[in-house]
Protein backbone atom coordinates (compact mmCIF):
# COMPACT_ATOMS: atom_id res chain seq x y z
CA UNK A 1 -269.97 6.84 41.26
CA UNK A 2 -266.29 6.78 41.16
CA UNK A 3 -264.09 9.32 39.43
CA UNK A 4 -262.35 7.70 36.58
CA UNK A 5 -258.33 8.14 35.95
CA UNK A 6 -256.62 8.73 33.03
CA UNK A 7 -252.71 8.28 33.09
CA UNK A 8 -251.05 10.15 29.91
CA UNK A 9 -247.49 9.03 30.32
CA UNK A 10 -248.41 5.75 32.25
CA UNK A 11 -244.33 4.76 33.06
CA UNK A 12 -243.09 4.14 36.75
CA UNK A 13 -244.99 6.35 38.71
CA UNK A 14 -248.02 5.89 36.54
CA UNK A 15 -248.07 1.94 36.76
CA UNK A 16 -247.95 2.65 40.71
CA UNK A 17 -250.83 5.17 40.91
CA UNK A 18 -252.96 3.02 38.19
CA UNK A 19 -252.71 0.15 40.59
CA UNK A 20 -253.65 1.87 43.56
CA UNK A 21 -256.70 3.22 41.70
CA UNK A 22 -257.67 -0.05 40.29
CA UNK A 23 -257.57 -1.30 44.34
CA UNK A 24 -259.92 1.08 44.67
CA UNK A 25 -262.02 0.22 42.09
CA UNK A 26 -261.62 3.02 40.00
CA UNK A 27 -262.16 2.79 36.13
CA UNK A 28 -258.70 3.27 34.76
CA UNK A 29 -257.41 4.01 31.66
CA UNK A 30 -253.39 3.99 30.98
CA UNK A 31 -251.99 5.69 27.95
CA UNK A 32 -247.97 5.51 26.98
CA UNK A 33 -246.28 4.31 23.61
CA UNK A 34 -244.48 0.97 25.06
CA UNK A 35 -247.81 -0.61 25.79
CA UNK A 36 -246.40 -4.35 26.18
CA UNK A 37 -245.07 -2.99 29.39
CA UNK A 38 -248.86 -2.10 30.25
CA UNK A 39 -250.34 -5.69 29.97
CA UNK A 40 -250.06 -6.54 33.45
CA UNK A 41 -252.01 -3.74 34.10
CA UNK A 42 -254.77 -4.74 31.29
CA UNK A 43 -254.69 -8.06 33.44
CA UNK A 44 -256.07 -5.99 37.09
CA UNK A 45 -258.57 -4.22 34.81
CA UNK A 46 -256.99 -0.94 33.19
CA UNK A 47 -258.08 0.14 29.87
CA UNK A 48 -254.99 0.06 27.78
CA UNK A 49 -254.59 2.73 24.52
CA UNK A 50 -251.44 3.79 22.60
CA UNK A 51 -250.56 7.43 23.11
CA UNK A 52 -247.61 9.16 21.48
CA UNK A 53 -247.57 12.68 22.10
CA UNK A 54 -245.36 14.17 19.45
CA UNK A 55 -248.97 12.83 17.51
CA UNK A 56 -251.21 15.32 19.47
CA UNK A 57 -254.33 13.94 17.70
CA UNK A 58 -254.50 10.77 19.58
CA UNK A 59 -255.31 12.70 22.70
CA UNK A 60 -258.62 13.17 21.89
CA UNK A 61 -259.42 9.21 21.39
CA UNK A 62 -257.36 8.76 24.91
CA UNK A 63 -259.74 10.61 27.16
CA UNK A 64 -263.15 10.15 25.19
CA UNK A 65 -266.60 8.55 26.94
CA UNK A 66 -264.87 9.30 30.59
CA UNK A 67 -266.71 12.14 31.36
CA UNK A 68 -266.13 13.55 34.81
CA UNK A 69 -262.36 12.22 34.81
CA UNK A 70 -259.02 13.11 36.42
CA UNK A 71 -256.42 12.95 33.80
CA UNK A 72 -252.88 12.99 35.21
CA UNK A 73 -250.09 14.16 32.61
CA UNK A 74 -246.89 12.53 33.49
CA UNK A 75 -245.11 12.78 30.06
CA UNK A 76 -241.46 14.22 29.46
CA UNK A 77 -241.94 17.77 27.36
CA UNK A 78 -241.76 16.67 23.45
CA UNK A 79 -238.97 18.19 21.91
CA UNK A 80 -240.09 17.79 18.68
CA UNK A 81 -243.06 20.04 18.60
CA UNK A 82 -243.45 23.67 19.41
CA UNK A 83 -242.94 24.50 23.55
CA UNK A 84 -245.81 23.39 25.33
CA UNK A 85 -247.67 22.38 22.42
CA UNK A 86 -248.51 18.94 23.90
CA UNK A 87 -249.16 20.09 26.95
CA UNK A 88 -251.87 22.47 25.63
CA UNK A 89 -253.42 19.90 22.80
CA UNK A 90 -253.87 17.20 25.84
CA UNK A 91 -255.58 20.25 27.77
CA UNK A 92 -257.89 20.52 25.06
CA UNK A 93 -258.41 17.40 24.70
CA UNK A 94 -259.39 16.64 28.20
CA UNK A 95 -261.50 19.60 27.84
CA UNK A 96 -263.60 18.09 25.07
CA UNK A 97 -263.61 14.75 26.76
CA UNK A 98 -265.49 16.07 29.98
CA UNK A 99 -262.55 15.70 32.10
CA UNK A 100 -263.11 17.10 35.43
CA UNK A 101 -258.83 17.58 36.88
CA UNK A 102 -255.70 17.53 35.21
CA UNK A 103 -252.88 17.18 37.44
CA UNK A 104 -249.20 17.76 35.57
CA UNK A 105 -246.25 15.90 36.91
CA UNK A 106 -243.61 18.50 36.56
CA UNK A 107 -240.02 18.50 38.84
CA UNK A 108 -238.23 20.66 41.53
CA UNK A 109 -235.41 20.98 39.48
CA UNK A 110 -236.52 24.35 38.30
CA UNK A 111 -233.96 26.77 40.74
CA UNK A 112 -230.81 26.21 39.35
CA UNK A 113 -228.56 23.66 38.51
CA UNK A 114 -225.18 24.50 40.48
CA UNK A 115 -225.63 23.54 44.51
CA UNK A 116 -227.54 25.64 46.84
CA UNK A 117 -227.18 24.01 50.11
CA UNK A 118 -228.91 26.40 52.47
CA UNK A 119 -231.25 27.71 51.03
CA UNK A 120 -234.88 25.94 51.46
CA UNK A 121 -237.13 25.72 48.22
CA UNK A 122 -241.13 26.30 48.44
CA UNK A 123 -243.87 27.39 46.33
CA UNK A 124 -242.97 30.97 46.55
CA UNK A 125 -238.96 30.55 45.20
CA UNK A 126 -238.09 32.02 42.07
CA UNK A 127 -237.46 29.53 38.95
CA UNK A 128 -234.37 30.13 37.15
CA UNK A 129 -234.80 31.02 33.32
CA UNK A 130 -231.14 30.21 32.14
CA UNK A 131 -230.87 26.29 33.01
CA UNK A 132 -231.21 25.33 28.92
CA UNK A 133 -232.04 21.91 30.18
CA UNK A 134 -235.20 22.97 32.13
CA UNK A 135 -236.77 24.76 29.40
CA UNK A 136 -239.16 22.56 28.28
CA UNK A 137 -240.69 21.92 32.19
CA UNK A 138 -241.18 25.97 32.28
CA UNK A 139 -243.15 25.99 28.83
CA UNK A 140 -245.15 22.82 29.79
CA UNK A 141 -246.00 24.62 32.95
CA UNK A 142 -246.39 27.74 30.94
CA UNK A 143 -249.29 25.72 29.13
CA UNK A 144 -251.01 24.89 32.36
CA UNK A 145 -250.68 28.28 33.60
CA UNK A 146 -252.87 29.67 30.64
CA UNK A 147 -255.84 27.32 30.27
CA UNK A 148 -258.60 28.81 29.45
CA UNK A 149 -260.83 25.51 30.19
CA UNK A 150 -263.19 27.21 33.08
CA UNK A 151 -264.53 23.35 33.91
CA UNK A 152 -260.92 22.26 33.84
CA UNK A 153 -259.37 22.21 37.76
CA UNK A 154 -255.16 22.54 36.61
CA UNK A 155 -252.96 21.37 39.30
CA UNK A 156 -249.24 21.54 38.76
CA UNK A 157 -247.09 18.86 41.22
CA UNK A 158 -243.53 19.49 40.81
CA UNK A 159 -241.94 16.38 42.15
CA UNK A 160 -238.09 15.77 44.06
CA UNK A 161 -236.32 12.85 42.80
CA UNK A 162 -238.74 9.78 43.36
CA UNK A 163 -237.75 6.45 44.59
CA UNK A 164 -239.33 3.25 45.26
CA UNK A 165 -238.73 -0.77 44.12
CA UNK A 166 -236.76 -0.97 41.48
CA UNK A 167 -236.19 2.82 41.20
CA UNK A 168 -233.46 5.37 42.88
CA UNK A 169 -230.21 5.05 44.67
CA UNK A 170 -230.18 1.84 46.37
CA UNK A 171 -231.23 0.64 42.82
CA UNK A 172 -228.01 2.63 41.16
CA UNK A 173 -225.80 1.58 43.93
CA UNK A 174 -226.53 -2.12 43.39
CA UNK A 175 -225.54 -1.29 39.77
CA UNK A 176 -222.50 0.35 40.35
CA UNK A 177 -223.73 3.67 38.29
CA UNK A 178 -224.59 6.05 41.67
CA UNK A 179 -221.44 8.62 42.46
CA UNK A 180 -221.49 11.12 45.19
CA UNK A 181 -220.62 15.02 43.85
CA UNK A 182 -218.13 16.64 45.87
CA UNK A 183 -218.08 13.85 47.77
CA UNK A 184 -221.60 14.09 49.10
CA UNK A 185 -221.79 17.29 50.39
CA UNK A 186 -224.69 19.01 48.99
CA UNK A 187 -228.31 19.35 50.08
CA UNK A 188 -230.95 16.75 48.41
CA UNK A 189 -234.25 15.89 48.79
CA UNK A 190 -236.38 12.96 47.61
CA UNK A 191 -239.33 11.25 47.55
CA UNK A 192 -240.97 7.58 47.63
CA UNK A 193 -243.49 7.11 44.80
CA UNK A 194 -246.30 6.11 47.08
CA UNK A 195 -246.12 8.95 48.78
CA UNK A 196 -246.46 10.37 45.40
CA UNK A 197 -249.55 8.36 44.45
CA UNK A 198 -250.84 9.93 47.67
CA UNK A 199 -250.24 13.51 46.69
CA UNK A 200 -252.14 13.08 43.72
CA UNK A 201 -255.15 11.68 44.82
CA UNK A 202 -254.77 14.60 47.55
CA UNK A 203 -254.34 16.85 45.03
CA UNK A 204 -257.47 15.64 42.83
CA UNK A 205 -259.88 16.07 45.91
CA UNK A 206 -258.60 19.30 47.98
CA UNK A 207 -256.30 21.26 45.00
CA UNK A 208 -257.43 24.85 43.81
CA UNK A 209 -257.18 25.55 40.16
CA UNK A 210 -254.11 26.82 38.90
CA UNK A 211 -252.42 25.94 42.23
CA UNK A 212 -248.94 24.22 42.29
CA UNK A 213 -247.54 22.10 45.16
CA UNK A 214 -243.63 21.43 45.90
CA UNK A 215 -243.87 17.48 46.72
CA UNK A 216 -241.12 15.76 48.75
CA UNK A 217 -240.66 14.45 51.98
CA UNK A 218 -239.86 15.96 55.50
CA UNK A 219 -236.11 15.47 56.27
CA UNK A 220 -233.82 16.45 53.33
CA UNK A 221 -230.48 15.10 53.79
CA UNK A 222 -226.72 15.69 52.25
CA UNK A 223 -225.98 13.34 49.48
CA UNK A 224 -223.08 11.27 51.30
CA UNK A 225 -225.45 11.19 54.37
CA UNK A 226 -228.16 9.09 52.81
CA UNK A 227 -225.22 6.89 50.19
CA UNK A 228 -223.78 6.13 53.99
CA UNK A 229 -226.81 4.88 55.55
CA UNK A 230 -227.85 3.19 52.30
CA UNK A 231 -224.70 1.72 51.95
CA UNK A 232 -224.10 0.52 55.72
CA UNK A 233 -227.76 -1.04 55.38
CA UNK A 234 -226.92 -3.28 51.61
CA UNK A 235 -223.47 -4.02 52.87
CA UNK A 236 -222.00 -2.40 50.30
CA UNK A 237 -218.74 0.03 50.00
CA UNK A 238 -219.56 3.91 50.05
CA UNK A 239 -219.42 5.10 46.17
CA UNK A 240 -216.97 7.08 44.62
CA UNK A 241 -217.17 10.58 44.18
CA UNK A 242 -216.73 12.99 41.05
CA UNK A 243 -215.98 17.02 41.61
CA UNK A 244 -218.41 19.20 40.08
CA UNK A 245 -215.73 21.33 38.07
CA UNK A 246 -213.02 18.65 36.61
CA UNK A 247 -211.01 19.76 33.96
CA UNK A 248 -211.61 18.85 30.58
CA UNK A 249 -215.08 17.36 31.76
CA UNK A 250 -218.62 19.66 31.07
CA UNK A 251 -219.60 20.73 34.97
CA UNK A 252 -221.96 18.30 36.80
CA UNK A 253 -225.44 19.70 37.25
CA UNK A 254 -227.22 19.42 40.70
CA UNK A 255 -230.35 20.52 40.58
CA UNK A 256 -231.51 19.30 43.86
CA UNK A 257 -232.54 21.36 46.88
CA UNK A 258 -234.06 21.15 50.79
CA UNK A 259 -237.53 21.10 49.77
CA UNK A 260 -240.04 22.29 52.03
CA UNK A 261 -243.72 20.35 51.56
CA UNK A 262 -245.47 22.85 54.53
CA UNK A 263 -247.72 24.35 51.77
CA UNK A 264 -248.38 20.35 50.83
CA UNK A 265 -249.41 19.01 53.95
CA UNK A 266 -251.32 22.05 55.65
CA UNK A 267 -253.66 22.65 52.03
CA UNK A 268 -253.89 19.19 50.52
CA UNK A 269 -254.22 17.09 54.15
CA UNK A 270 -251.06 14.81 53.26
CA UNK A 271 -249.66 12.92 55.90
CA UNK A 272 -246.74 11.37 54.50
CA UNK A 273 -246.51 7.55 54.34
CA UNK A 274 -242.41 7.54 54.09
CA UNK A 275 -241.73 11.49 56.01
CA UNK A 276 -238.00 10.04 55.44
CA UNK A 277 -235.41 7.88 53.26
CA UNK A 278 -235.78 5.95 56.31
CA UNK A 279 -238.63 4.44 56.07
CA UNK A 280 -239.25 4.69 52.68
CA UNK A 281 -236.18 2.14 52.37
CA UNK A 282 -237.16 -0.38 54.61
CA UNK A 283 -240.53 -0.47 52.80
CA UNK A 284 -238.48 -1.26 49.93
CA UNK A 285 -236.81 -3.78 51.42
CA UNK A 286 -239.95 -5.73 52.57
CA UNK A 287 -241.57 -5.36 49.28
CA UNK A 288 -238.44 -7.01 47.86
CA UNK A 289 -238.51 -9.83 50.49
CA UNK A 290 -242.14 -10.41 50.02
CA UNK A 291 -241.40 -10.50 45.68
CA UNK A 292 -238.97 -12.94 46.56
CA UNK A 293 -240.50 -15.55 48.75
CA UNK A 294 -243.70 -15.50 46.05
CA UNK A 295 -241.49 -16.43 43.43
């Protein structure tokens, strides 16, 4: 019998890894609060409920009568309830619904948010406390960290800036929003969603409880590196940069890092679809072609 999947927070990366489930014949179940955005996914087959979690009760309803399923969180921390509060009642919830794995979606912006650009990021690198902005991904991991569901396996994935269709720089370049910080010189690393979607069903069928994965891909770059290539591949000019300390302007953040995924690939068995921008972007490219010439 196939594992069910529940998507709490069913947005960009969630309409990608619903799909890929529902090609595999998975039951699926998508929860969000804009659910007109979820009807083409009704239309493969997903289940389709309403979930709002500032209103923690509607959890429970979400995951009921799917016993034995994976429930991946991918929901912003509510700043309207109490830290990790959420986090903990969609725990519970899952708990009472027979869930078998909850995966959190969580980011690898947790070390700081000035540049950093040699040092290299794993599992095993402090957090900083005192990035105000970051607080709420600390308590919602916080909340993982203490379940006390023994039949609950809690994987935490924190995630590099993810890109795919429709999503990321070429995306912001094309709009004319992307600018390079000190003109491109600091370390970043990123990766493609379905490379993501990968990780988590990796992470569903080899992850330890309570164990937490760094997830991006294998060649972190400099900022103007990648804008260059990008921008030499669209045909488009290189964007303007912005300092990080201007005066009379609150500092930029960069919370971005060389990200090392050796703990990813050696304990989950991920071999990366996209290992760099590279490929990841031409993919992108012939998905676009092929969107175009259906229509």
């Amino acid at each position: 019998m196939t594992t069910p999947l529940i998507i709490l927070g069913c947005g960009y990366i969630g309409s990608r890894l619903a799909r890929a489930a529902l090609a595999a014949g998975r039951p699926v179940r998508v929860c969000a609060r804009s659910t007109g955005k979820l009807a083409p996914l009704a239309e493969l087959g997903a289940q389709i409920k309403y979930v709002d979690a500032a209103m923690v009760k509607q959890f429970g309803p979400a995951m009921a009568s799917l016993d034995g399923a994976t429930v991946v969180y991918s929901i912003p921390p509510v700043g309207t309830l109490p830290p990790g509060h959420a986090v903990r009642a969609a725990l519970q919830a899952a708990a009472g619904g027979g869930a078998a794995c909850f995966v959190h979606l969580s980011s690898c912006g947790l070390y700081g948010d000035r540049p950093d650009d040699e040092a290299w990021i794993d599992e095993d690198t402090p957090t900083v406390r005192d990035d105000p902005p970051m607080t709420g991904v600390l308590t919602d991991e916080a909340a993982i960290d203490g379940s006390t569901f023994d039949r609950l396996r809690t994987v935490i994935l924190r995630l590099a800036p993810v890109y795919g269709p429709g999503r990321g720089v070429r995306a912001r370049l094309r709009a004319g929003t992307y600018k390079l910080l000190d003109d491109g010189e600091h370390a970043i690393s990123r990766v493609h969603v379905d490379d993501v979607v990968a990780v988590i069903f990796a992470a569903e069928q080899h992850a330890a409880s309570g164990s937490r994965y760094l997830v991006a891909d294998d060649e972190p770059t400099t900022q103007r590196a990648y804008a260059t290539w990008l921008c030499e591949r669209l045909g488009l000019p290189l964007p303007p940069s912005r300092p990080l300390f201007s005066p009379g302007a609150p500092r930029a953040a960069h919370r971005n890092r060389r990200i090392r995924n050796t703990r990813l690939k050696q304990e989950l068995h991920v071999a990366l679809r996209y290992p760099t921008f590279r490929e990841g972007e031409a993919a992108i490219e012939a998905e676009e072609q092929a969107a175009a010439a259906a229509g």
